[in-house]
C-alpha atoms as a PDB file:
ATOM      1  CA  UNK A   1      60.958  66.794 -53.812  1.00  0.00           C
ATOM      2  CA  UNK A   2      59.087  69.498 -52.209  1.00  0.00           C
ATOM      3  CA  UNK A   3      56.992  69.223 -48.477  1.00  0.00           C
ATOM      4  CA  UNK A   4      53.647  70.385 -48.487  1.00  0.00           C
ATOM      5  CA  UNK A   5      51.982  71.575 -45.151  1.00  0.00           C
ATOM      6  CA  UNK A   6      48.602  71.843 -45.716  1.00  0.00           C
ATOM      7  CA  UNK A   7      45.349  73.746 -43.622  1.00  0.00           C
ATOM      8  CA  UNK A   8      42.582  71.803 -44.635  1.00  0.00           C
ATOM      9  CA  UNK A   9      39.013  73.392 -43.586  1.00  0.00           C
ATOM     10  CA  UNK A  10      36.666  70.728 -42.107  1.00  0.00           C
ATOM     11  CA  UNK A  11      39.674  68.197 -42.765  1.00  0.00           C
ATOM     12  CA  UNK A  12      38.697  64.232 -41.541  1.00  0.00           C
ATOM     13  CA  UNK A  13      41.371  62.192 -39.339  1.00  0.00           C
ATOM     14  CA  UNK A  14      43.515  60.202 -41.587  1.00  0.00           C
ATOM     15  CA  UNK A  15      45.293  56.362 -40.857  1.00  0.00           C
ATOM     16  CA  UNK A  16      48.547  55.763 -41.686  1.00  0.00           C
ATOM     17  CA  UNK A  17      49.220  54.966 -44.910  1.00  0.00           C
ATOM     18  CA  UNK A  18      46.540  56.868 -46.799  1.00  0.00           C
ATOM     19  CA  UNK A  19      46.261  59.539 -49.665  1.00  0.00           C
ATOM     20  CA  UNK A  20      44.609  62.789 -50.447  1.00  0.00           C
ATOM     21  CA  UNK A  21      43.768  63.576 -54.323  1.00  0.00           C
ATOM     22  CA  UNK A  22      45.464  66.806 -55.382  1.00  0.00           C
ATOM     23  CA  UNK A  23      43.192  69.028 -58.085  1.00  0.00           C
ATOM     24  CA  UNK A  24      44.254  72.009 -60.323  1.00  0.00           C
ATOM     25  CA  UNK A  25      41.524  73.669 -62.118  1.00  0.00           C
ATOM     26  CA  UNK A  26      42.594  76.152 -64.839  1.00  0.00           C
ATOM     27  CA  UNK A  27      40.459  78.932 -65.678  1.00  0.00           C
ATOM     28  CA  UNK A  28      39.028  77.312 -68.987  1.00  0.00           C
ATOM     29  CA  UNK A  29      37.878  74.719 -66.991  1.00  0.00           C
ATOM     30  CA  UNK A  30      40.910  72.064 -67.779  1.00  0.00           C
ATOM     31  CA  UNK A  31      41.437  69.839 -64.757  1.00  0.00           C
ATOM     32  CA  UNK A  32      44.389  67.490 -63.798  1.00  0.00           C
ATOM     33  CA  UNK A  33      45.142  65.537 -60.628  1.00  0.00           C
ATOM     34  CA  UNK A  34      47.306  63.329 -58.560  1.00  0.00           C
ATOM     35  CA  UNK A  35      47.212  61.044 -55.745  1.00  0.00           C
ATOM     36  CA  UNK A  36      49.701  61.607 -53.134  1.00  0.00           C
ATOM     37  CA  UNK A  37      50.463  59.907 -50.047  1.00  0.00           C
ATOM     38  CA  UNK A  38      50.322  61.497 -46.685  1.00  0.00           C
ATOM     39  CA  UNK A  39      53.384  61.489 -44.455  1.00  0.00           C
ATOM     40  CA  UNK A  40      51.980  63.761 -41.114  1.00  0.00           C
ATOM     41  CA  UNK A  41      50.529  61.575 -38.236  1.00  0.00           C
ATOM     42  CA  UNK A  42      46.922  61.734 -37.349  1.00  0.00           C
ATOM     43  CA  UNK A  43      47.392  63.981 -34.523  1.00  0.00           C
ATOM     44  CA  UNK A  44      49.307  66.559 -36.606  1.00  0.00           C
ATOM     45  CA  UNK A  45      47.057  69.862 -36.777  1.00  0.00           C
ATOM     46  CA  UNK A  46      48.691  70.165 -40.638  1.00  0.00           C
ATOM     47  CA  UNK A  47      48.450  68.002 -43.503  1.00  0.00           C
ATOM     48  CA  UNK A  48      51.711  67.172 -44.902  1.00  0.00           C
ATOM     49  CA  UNK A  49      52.721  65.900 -48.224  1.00  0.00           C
ATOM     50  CA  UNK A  50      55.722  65.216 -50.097  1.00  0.00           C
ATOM     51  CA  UNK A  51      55.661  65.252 -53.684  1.00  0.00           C
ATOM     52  CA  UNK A  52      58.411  64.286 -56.205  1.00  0.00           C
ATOM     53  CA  UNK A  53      58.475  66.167 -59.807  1.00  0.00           C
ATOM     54  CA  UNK A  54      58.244  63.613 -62.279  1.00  0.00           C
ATOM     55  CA  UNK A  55      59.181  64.698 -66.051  1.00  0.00           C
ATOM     56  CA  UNK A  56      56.491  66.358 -67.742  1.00  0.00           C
ATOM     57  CA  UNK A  57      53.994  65.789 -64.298  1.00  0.00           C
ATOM     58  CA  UNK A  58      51.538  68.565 -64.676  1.00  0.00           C
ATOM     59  CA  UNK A  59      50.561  68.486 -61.104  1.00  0.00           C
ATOM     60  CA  UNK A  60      53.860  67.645 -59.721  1.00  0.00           C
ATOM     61  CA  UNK A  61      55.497  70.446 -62.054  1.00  0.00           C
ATOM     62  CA  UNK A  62      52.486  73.193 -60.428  1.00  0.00           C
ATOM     63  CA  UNK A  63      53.651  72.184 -56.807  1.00  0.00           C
ATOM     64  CA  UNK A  64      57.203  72.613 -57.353  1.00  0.00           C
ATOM     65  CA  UNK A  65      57.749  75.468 -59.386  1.00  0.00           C
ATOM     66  CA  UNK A  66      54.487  77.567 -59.659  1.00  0.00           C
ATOM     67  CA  UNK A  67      52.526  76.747 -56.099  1.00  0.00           C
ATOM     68  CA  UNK A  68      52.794  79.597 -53.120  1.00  0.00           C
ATOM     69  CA  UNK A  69      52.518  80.222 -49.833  1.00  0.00           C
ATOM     70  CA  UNK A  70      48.960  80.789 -49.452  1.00  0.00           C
ATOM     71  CA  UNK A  71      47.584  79.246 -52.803  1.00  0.00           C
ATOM     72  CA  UNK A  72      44.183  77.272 -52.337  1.00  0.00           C
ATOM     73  CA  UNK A  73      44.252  74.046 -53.336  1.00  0.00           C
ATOM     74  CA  UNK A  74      41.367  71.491 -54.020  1.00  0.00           C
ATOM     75  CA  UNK A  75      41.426  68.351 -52.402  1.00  0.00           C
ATOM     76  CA  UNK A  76      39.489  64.860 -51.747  1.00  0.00           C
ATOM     77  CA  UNK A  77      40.175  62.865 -48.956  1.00  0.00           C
ATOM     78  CA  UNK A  78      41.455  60.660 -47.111  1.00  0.00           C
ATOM     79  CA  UNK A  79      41.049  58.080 -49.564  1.00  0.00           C
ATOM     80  CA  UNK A  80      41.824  54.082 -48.965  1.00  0.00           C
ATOM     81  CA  UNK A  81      41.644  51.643 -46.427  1.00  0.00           C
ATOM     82  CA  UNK A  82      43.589  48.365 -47.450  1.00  0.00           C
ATOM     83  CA  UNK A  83      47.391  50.190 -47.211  1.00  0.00           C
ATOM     84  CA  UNK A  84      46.686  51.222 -43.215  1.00  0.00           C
ATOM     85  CA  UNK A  85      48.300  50.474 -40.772  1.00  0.00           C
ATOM     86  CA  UNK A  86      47.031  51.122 -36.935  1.00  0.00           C
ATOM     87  CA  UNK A  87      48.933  49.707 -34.964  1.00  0.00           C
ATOM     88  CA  UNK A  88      46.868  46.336 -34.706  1.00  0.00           C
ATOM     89  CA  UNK A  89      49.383  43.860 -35.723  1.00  0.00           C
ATOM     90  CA  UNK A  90      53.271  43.675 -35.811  1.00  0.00           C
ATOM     91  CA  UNK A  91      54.320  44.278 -39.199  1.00  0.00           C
ATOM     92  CA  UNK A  92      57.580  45.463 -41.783  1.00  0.00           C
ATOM     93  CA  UNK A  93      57.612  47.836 -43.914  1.00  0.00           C
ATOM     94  CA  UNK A  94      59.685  48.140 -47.151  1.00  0.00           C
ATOM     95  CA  UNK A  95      59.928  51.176 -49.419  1.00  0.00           C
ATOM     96  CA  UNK A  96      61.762  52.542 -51.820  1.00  0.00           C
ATOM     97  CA  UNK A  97      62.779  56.061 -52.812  1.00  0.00           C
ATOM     98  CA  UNK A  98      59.740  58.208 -52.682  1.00  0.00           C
ATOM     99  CA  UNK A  99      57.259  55.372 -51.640  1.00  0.00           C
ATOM    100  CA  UNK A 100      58.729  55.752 -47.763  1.00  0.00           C
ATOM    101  CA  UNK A 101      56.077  58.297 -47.539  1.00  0.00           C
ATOM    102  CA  UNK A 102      53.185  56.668 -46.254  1.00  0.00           C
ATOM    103  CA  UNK A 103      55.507  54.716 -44.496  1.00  0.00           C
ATOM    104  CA  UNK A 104      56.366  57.658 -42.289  1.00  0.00           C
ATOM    105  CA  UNK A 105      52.720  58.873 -41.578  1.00  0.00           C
ATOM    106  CA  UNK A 106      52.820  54.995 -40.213  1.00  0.00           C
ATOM    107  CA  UNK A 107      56.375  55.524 -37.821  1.00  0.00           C
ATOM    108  CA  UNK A 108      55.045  58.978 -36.717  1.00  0.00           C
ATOM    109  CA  UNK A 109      51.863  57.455 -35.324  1.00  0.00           C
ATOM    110  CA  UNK A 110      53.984  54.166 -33.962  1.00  0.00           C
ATOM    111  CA  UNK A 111      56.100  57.008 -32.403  1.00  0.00           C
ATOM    112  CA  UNK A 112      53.532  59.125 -30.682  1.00  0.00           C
ATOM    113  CA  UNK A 113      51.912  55.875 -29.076  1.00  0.00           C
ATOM    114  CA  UNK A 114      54.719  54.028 -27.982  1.00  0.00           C
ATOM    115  CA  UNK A 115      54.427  51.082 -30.613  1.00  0.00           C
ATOM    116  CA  UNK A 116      57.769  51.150 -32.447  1.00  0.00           C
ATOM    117  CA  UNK A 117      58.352  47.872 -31.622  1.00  0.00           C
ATOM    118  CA  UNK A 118      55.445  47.120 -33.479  1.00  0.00           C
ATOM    119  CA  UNK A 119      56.621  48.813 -36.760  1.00  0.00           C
ATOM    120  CA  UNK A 120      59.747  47.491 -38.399  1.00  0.00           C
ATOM    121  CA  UNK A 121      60.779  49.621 -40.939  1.00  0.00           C
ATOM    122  CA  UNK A 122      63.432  49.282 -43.899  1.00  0.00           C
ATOM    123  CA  UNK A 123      63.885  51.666 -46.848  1.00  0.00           C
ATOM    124  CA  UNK A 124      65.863  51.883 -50.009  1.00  0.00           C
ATOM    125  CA  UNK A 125      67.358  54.280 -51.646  1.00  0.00           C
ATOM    126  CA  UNK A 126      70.203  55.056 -54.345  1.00  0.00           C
ATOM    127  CA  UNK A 127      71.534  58.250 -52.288  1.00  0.00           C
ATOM    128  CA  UNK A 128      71.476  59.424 -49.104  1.00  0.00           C
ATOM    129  CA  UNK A 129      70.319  63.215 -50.292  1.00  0.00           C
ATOM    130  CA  UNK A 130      67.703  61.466 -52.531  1.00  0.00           C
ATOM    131  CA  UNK A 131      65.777  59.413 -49.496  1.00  0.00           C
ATOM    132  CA  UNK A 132      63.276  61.424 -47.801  1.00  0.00           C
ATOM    133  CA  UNK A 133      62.924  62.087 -43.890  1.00  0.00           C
ATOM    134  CA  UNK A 134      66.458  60.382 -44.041  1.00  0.00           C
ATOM    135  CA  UNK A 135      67.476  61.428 -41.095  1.00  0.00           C
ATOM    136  CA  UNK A 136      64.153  61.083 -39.414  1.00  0.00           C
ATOM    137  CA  UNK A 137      63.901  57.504 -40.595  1.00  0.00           C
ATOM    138  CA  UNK A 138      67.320  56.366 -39.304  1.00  0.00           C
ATOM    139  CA  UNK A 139      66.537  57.951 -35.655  1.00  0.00           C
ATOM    140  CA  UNK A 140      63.079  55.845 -35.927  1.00  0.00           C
ATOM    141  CA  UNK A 141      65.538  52.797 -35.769  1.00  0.00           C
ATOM    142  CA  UNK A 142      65.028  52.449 -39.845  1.00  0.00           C
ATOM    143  CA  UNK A 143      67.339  50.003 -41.768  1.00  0.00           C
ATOM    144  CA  UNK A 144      68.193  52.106 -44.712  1.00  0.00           C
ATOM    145  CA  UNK A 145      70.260  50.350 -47.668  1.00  0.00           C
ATOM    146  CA  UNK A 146      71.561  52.851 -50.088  1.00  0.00           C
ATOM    147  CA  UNK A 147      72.390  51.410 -53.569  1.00  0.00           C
ATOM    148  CA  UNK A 148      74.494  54.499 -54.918  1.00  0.00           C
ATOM    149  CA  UNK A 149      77.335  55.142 -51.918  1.00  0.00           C
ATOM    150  CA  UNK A 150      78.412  53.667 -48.802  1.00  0.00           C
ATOM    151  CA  UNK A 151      76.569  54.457 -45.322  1.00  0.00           C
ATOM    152  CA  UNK A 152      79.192  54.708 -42.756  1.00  0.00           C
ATOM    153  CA  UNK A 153      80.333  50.871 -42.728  1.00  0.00           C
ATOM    154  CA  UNK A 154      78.215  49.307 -44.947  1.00  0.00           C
ATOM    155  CA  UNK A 155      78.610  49.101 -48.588  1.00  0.00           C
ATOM    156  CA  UNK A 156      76.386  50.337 -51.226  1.00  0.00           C
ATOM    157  CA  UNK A 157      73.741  47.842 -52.101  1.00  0.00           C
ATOM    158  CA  UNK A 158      70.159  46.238 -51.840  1.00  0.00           C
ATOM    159  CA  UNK A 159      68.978  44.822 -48.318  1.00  0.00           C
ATOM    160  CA  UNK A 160      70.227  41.510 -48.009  1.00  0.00           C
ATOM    161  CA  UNK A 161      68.691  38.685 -46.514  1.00  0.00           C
ATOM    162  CA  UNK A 162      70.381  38.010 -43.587  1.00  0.00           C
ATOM    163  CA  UNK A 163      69.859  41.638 -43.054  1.00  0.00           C
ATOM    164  CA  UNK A 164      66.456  41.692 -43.494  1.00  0.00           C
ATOM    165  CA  UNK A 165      65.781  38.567 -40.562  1.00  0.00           C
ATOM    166  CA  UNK A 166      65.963  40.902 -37.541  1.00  0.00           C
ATOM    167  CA  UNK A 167      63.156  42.277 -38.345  1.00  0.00           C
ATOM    168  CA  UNK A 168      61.175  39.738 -39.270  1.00  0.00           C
ATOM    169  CA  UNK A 169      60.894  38.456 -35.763  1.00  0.00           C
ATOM    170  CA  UNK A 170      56.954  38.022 -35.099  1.00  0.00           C
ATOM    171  CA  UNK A 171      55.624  39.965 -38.473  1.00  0.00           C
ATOM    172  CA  UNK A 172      52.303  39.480 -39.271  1.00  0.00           C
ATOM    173  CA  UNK A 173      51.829  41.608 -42.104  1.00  0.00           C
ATOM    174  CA  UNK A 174      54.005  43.297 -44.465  1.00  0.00           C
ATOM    175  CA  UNK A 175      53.823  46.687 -46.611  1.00  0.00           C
ATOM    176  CA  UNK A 176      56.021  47.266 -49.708  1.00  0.00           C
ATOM    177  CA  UNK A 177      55.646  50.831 -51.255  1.00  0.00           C
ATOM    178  CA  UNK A 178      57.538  52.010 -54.264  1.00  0.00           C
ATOM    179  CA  UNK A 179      58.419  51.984 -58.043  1.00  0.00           C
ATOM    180  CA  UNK A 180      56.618  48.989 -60.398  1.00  0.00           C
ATOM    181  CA  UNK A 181      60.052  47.599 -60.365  1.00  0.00           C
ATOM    182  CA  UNK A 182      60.851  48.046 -56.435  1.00  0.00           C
ATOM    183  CA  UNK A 183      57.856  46.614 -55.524  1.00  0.00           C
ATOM    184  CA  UNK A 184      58.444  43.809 -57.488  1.00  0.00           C
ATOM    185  CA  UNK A 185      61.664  42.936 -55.912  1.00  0.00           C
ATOM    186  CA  UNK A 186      60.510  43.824 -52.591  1.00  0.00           C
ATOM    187  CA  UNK A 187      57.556  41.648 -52.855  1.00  0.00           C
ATOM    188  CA  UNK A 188      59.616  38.368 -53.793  1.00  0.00           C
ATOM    189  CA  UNK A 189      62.547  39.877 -51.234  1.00  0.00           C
ATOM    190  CA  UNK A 190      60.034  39.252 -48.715  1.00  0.00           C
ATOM    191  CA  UNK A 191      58.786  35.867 -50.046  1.00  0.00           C
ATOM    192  CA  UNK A 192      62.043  34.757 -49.928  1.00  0.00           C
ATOM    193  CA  UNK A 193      62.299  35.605 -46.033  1.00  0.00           C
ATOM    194  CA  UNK A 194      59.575  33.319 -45.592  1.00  0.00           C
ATOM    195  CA  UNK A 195      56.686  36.337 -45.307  1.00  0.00           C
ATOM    196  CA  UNK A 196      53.463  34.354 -46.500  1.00  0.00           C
ATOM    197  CA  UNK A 197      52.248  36.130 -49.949  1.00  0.00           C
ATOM    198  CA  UNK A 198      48.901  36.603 -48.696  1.00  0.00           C
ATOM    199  CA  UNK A 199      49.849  39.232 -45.598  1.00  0.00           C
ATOM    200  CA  UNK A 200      51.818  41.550 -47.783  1.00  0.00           C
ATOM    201  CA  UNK A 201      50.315  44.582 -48.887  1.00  0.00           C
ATOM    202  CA  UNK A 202      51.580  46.599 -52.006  1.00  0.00           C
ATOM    203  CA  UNK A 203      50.948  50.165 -53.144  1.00  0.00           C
ATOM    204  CA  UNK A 204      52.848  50.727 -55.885  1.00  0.00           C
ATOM    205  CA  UNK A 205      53.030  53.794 -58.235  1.00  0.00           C
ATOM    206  CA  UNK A 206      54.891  55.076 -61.570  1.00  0.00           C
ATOM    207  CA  UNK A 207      54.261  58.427 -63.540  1.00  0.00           C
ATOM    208  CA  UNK A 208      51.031  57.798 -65.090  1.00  0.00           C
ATOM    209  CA  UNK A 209      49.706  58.047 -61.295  1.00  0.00           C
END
């Protein structure tokens, strides 16, 4: 994973849970781009992203391994208004692996206005190394569930049910960002703890983009 922090000229306030389009032009004229989901809040002067290298990803292989400080990127954005979240209703959030980052755009915002106890938030991951804003997540009051190795007392493995509950309390809407698969799972997950099919929201993503 590598953390962009972006200067964006003339850039437009964001909501929680949106993404910018990332462009590379090469020389002949050759395009490719990506859609990746921001993680600053609103009120951050800096656009941050965090983007995952995927095998053979020709914009996530630029980022990582070519991309400098001071390069000029193109952008478009913010783009989407159905995965938002702002602070209008009570609601859970459930991510896996690299899909926590919208997810923490959402509990940076919930942080800077006081409405944490608005935002329940629990995230998935196989290690702790491998979760992003790990540390950030778990002092937002995050349930994390690693899948890979113990976290202090609890043993490795999916959320389960009875874990999930306390933070149902009062939901009126739930987001689930991830894998194809982890969506999936977190969809019916949530189903199962009685969260009507209708209020869930899923952005989902894999490596065609």
């Amino acid at each position: 994973m590598v953390r962009l922090r972006l200067h964006v000229d003339d850039r437009v306030d964001h909501l929680p849970g949106q993404h910018y389009v990332v462009r590379l032009r090469a020389p002949d004229g050759y395009t490719a781009q990506r859609s990746y989901s921001i993680a600053s809040d609103p009120d951050d002067p800096l656009l941050e992203l965090m983007v995952e290298c995927l095998p053979g990803g020709e914009v996530s292989g630029h980022l990582h391994d070519v991309a400098e400080v001071g390069d000029v990127l193109e952008l478009r954005g913010p783009i989407g208004g159905w995965f938002v979240w702002e602070g209008d209703v009570p609601a859970i959030c459930v991510a896996g692996g690299s899909g926590v980052v919208p997810i923490v755009a959402m509990a940076r915002y919930a942080r800077r206005l006081g409405l944490q106890d608005r935002l329940r938030v629990v995230v998935v991951a196989r290690t702790w190394e491998e979760l992003p804003y790990a540390a950030e997540l778990q002092r937002y009051g995050a349930f994390i569930a690693l899948t890979r190795e113990n976290l202090t007392d609890r043993v490795a493995a999916p959320p389960y049910h009875d874990e999930l509950a306390p933070y149902l309390d009062g939901v009126e809407r739930a987001y689930v960002c991830g894998s194809v698969g982890f969506a999936s799972y977190a969809t019916r997950l949530l189903e199962e703890s009685g969260i009507p099919a209708d209020t869930i929201r899923v952005e989902q993503f894999g490596e065609s983009g």
